[in-house]
Protein backbone atom coordinates (compact mmCIF):
# COMPACT_ATOMS: atom_id res chain seq x y z
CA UNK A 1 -4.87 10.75 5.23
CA UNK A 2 -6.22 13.78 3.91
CA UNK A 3 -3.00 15.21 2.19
CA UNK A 4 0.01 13.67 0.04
CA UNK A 5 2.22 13.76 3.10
CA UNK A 6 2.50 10.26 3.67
CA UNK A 7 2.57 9.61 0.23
CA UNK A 8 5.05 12.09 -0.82
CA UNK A 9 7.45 11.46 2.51
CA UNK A 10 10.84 11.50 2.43
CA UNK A 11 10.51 13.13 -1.75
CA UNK A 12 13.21 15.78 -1.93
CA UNK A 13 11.54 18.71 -2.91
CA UNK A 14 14.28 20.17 -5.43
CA UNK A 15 12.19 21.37 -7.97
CA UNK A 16 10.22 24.89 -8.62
CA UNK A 17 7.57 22.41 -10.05
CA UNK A 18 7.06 20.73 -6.19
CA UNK A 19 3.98 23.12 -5.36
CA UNK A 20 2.29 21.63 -8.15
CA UNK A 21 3.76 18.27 -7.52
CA UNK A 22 2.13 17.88 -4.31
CA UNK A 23 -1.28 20.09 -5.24
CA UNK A 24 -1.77 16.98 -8.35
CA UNK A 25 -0.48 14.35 -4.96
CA UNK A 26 -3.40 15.91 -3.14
CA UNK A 27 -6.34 15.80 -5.78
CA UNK A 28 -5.23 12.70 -7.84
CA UNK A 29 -7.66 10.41 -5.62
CA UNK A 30 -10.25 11.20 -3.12
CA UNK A 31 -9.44 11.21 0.49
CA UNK A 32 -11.27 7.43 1.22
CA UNK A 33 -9.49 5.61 -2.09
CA UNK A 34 -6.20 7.59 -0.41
CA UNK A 35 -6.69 6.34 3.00
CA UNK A 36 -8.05 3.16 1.44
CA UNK A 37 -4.25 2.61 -0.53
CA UNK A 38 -1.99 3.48 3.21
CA UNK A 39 -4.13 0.64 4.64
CA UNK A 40 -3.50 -1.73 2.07
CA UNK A 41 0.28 -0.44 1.71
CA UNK A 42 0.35 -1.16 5.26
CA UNK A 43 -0.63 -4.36 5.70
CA UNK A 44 1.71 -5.05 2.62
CA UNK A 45 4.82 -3.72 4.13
CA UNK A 46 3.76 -5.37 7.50
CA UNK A 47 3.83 -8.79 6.24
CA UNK A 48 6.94 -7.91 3.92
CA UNK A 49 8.83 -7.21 7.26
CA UNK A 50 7.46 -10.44 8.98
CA UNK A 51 8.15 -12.66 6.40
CA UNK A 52 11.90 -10.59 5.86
CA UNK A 53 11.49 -9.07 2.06
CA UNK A 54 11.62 -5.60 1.06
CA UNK A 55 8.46 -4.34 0.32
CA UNK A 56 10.32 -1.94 -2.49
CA UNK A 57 11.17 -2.67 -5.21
CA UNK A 58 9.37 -5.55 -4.85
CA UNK A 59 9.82 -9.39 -6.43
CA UNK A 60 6.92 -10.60 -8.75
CA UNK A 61 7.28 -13.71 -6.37
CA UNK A 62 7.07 -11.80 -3.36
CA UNK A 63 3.78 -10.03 -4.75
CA UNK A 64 2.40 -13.63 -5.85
CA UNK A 65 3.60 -14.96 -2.04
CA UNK A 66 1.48 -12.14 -0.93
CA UNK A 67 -1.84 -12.59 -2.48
CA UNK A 68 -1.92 -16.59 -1.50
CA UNK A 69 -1.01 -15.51 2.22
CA UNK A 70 -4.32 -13.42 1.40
CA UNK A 71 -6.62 -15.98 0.00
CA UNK A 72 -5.25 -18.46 2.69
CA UNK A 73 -6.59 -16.10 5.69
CA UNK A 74 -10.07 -15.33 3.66
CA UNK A 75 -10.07 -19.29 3.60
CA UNK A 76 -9.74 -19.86 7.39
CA UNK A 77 -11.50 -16.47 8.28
CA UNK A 78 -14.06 -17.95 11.06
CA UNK A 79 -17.65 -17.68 9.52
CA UNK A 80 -16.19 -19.03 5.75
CA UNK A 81 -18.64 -21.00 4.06
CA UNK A 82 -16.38 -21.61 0.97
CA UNK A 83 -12.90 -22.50 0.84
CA UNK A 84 -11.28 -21.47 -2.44
């Protein structure tokens, strides 16, 4: 992602302030940390929709379900010397 396109999506742009709205979108982060953030939003909103919970707004337990679901793959990643 080089641009706030994906990141601004489906924004309404009603405001004379929008040019500068997306130029800030565009330079807030640098292009990896952006593209960096869709992967992890992805992965995020892909397991949301497998395990049937919006993604946004989003439950603190839903978050918390998340992150074990994370350390439980790291655990039985093939090649894991430690489980945690």
């Amino acid at each position: 992602m080089t641009d706030s396109s994906d990141a601004l999506a489906g924004v309404p742009a009603t405001s004379y302030l929008w040019p500068r709205v997306r130029q800030s979108a565009d330079h807030a982060k640098a292009a990896n940390t952006r593209r960096a953030y869709r992967i992890d939003w992805d992965d995020f909103a892909g397991w949301c929709e497998l395990h049937r919970c919006a993604p946004l707004p989003v439950a603190p337990d839903t978050v918390a379900e998340y992150l074990v679901s994370l350390a439980d793959a790291e655990t039985l990643r093939p090649g894991s010397e430690d489980p945690l």
